[in-house]
N, C-alpha and C. Protein backbone atom coordinates (compact mmCIF):
# COMPACT_ATOMS: atom_id res chain seq x y z
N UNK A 1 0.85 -1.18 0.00
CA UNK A 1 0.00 0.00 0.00
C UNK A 1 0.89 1.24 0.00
N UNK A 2 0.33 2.15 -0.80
CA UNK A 2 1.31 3.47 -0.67
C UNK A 2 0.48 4.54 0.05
N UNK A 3 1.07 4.09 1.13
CA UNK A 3 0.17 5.21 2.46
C UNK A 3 0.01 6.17 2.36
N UNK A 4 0.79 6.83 1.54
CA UNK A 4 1.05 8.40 1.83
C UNK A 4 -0.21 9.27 0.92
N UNK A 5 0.19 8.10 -0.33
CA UNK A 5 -0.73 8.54 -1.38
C UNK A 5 -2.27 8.48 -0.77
N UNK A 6 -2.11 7.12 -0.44
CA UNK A 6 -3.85 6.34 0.00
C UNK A 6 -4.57 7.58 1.39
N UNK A 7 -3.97 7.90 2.04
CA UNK A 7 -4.10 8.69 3.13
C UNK A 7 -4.65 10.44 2.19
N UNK A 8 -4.12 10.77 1.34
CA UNK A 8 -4.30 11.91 0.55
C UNK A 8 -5.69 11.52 0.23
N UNK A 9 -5.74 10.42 -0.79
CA UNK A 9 -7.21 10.31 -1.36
C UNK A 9 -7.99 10.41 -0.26
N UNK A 10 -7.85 9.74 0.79
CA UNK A 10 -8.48 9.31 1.78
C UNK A 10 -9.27 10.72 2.55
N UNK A 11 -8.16 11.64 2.43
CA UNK A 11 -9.13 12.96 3.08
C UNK A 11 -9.58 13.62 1.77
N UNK A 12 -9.67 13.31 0.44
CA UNK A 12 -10.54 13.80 -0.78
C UNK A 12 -11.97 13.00 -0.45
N UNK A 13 -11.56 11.90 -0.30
CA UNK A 13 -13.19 11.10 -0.42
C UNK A 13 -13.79 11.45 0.53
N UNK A 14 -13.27 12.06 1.83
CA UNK A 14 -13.96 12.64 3.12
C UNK A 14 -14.97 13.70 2.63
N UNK A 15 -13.91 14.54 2.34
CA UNK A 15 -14.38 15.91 1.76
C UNK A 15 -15.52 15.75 1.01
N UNK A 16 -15.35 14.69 0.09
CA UNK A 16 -16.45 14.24 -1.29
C UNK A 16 -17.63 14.06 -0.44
N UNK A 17 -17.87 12.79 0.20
CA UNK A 17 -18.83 12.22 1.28
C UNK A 17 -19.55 13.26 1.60
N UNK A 18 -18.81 13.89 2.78
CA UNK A 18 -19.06 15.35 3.46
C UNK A 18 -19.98 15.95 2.82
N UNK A 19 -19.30 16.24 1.47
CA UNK A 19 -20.27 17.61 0.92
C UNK A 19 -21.66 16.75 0.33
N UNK A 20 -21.34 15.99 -0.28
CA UNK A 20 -22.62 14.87 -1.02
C UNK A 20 -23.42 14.38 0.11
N UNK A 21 -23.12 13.61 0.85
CA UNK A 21 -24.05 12.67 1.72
C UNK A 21 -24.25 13.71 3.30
N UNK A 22 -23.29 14.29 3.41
CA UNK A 22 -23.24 14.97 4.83
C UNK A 22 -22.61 13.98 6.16
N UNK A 23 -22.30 13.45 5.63
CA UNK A 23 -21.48 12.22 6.20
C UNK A 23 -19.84 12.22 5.69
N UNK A 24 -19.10 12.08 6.80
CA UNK A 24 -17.51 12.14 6.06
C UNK A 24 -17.63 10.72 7.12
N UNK A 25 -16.30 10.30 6.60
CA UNK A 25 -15.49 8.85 7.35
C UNK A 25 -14.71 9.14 8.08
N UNK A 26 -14.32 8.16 8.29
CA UNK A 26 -12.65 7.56 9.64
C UNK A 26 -11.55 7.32 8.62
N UNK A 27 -10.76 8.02 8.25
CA UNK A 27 -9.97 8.34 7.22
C UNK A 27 -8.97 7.35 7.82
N UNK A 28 -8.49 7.05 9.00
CA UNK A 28 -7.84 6.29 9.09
C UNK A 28 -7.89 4.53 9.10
N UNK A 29 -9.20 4.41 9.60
CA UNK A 29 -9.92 3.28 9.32
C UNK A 29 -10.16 2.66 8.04
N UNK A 30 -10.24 3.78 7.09
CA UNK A 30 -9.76 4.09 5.45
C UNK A 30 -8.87 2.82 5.13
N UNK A 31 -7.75 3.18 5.56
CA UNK A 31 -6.73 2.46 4.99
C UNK A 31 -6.56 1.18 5.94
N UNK A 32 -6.86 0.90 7.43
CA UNK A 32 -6.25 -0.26 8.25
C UNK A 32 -7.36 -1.87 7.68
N UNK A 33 -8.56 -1.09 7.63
CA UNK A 33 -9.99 -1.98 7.37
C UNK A 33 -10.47 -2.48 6.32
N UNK A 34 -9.82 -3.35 5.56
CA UNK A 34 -10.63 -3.74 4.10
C UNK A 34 -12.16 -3.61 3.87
N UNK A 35 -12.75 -4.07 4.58
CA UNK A 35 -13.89 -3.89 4.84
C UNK A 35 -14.40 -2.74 4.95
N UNK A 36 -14.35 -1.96 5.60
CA UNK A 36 -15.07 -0.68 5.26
C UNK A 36 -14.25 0.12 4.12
N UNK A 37 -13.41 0.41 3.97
CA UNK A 37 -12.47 0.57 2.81
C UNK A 37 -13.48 -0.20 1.35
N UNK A 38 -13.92 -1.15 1.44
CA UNK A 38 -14.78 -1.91 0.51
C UNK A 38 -15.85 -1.20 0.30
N UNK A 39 -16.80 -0.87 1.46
CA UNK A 39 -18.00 -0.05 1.98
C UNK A 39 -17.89 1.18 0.97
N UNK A 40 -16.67 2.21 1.68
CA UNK A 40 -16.45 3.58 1.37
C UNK A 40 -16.45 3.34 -0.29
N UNK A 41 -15.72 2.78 -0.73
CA UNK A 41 -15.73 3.02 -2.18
C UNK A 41 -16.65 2.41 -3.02
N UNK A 42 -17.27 1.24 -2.58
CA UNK A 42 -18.50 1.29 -3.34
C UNK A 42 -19.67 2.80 -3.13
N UNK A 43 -19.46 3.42 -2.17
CA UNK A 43 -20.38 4.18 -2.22
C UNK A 43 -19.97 5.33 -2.71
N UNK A 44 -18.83 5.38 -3.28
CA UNK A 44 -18.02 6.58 -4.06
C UNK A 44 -18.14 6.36 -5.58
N UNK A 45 -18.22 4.92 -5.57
CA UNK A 45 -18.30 4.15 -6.92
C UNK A 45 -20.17 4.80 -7.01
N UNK A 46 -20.65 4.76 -6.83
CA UNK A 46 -22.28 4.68 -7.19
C UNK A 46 -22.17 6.23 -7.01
N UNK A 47 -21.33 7.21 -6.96
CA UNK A 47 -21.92 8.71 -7.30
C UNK A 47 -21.63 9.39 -8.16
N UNK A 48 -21.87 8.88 -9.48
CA UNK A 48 -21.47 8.38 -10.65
C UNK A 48 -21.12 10.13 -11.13
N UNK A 49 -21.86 10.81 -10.88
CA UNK A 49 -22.06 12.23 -11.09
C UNK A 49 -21.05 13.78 -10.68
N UNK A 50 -20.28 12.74 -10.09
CA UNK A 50 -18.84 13.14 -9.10
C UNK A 50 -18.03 12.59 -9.23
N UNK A 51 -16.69 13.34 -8.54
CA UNK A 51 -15.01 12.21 -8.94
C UNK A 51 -15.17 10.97 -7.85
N UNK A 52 -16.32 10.79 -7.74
CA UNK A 52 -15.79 9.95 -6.39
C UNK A 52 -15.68 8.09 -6.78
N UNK A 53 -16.24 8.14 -8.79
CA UNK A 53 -15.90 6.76 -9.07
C UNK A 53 -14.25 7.07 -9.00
N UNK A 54 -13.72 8.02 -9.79
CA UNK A 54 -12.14 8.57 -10.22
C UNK A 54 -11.25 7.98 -8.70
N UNK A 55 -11.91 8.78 -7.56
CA UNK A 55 -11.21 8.94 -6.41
C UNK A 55 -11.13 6.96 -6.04
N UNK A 56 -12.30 6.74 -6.30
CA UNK A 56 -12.67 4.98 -5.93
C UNK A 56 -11.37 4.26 -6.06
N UNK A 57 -11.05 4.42 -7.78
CA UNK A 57 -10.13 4.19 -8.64
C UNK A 57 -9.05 4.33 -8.21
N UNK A 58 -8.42 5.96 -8.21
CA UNK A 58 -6.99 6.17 -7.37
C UNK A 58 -6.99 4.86 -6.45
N UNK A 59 -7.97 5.14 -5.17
CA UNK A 59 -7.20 4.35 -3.95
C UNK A 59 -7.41 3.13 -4.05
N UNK A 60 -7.35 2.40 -4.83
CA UNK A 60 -7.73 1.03 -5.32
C UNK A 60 -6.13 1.05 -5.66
N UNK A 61 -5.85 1.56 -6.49
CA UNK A 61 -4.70 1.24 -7.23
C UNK A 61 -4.00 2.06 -6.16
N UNK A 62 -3.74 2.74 -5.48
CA UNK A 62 -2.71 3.48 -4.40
C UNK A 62 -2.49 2.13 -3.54
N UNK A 63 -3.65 1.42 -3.13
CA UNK A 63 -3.56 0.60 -1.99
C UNK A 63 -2.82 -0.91 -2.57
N UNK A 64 -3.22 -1.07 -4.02
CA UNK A 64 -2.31 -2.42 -4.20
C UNK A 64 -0.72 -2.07 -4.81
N UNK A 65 -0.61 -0.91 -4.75
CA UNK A 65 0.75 -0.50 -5.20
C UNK A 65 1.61 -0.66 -3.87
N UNK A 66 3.12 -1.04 -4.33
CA UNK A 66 4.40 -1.61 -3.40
C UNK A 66 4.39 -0.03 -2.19
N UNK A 67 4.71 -0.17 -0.88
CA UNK A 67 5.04 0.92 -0.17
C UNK A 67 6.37 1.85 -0.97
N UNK A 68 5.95 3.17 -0.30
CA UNK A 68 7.01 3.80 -1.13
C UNK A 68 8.15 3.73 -0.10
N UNK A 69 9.22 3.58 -0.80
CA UNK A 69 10.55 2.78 -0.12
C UNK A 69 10.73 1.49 -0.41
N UNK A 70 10.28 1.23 -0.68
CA UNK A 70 10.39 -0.74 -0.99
C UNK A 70 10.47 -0.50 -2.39
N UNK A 71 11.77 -1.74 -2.85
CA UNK A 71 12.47 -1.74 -4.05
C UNK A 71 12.08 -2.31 -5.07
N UNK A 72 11.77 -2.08 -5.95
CA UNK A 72 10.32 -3.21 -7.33
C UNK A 72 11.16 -3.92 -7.73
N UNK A 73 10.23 -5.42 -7.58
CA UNK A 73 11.19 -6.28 -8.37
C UNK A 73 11.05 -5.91 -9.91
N UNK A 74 10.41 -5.23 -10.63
CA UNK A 74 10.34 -4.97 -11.82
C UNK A 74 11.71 -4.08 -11.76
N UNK A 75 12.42 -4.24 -13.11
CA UNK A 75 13.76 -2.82 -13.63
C UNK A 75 12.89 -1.81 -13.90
N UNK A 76 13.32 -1.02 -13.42
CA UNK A 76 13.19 0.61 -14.21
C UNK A 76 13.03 0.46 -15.34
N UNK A 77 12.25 1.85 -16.35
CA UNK A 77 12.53 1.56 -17.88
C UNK A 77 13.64 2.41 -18.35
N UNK A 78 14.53 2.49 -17.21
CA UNK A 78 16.17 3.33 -17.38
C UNK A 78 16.61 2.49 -17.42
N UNK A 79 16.79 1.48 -16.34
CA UNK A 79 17.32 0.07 -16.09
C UNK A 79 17.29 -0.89 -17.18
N UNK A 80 16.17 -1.05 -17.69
CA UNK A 80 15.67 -1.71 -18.83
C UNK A 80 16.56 -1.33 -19.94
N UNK A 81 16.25 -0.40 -20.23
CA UNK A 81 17.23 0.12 -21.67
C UNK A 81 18.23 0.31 -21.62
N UNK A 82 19.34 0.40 -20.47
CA UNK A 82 20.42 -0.18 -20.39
C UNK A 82 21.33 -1.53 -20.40
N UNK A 83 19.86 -2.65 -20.02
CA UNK A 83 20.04 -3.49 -20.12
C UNK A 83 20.95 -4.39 -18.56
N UNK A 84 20.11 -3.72 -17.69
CA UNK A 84 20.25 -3.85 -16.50
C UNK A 84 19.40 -4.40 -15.76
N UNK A 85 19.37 -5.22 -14.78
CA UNK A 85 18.26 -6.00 -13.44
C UNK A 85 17.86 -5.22 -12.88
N UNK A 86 16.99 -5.75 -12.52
CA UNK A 86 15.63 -4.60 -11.42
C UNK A 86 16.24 -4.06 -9.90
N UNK A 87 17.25 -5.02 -9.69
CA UNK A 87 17.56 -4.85 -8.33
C UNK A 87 18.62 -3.87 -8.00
N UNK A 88 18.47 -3.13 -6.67
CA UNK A 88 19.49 -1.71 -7.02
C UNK A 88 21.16 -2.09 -7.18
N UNK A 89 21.54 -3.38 -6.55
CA UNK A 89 22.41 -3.88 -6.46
C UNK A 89 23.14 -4.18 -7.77
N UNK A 90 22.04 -4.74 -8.36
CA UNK A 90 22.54 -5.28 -9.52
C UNK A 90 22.82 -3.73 -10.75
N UNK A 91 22.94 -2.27 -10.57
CA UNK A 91 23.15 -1.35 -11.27
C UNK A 91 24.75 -1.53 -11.07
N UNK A 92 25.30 -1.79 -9.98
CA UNK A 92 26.85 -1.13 -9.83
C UNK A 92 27.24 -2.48 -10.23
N UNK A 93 26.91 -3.92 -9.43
CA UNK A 93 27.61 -5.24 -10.46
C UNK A 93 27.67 -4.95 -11.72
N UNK A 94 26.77 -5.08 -12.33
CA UNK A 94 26.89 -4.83 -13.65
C UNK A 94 27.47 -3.63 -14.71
N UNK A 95 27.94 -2.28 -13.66
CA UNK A 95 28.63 -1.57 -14.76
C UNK A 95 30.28 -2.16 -13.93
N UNK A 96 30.36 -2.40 -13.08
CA UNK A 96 32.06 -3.20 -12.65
C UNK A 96 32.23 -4.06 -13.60
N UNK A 97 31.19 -5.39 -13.78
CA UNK A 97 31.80 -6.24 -14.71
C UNK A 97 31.84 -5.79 -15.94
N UNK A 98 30.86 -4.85 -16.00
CA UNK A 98 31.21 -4.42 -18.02
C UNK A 98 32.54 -3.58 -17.74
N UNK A 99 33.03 -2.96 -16.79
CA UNK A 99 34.14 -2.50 -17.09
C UNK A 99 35.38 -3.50 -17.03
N UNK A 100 35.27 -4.18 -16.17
CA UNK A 100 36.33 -5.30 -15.83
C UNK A 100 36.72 -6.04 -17.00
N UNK A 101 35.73 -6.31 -17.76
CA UNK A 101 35.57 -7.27 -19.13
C UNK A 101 35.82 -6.26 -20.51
N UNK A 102 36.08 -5.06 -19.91
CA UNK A 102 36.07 -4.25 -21.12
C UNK A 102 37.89 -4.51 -21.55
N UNK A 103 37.97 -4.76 -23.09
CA UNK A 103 39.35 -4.62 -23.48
C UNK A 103 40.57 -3.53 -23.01
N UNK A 104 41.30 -4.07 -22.44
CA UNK A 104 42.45 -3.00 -22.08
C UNK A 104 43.10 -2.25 -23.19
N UNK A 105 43.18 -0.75 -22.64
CA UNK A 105 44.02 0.02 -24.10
C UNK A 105 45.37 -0.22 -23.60
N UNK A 106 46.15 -0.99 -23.51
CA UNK A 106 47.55 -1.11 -23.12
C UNK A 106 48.40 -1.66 -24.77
């Protein structure tokens, strides 16, 4: 889950609620509770007339995304087109051995 993000939406959909229903949430309960987390956004999902399917959306995808700080096993698409591994480790192995293996100008 990317908290930081999910926590942002989390006081938009308040706000949303708030002004629409007159009802805001437990913003923090938001993110700990699948279950109401399930609740909240189906009922963001059905106000079809507002961002609050959009907002639904964001924290759907905020919440199954890796924490921020934690390292993707996917490469970068820098990484990638260098032709480098996903792992941060594997950036400096791999320009040592291409240098190590590189022909000497001697």
């Amino acid at each position: 889950m990317h908290t930081r993000h999910c926590l942002k939406l989390a006081h938009r959909i308040h706000a949303l609620l708030e002004h629409e229903l007159g009802q805001g949430i437990d913003r923090q309960r938001l993110l700990a509770d699948p279950l109401y987390a399930r609740d909240v956004l189906l009922v963001c999902d059905a106000l079809v007339a507002t961002v609050g399917p959009l907002l639904a959306r964001s924290f759907r995808r905020a919440a199954a995304a890796p924490e921020e700080g934690t390292p993707s096993t996917r490469p970068s698409r820098w990484a990638a087109w260098l032709g480098l591994g996903g792992l941060p480790g594997s950036v400096h192995q791999a320009f040592s051995s291409r240098s190590s293996s590189a022909p000497s100008a001697t």
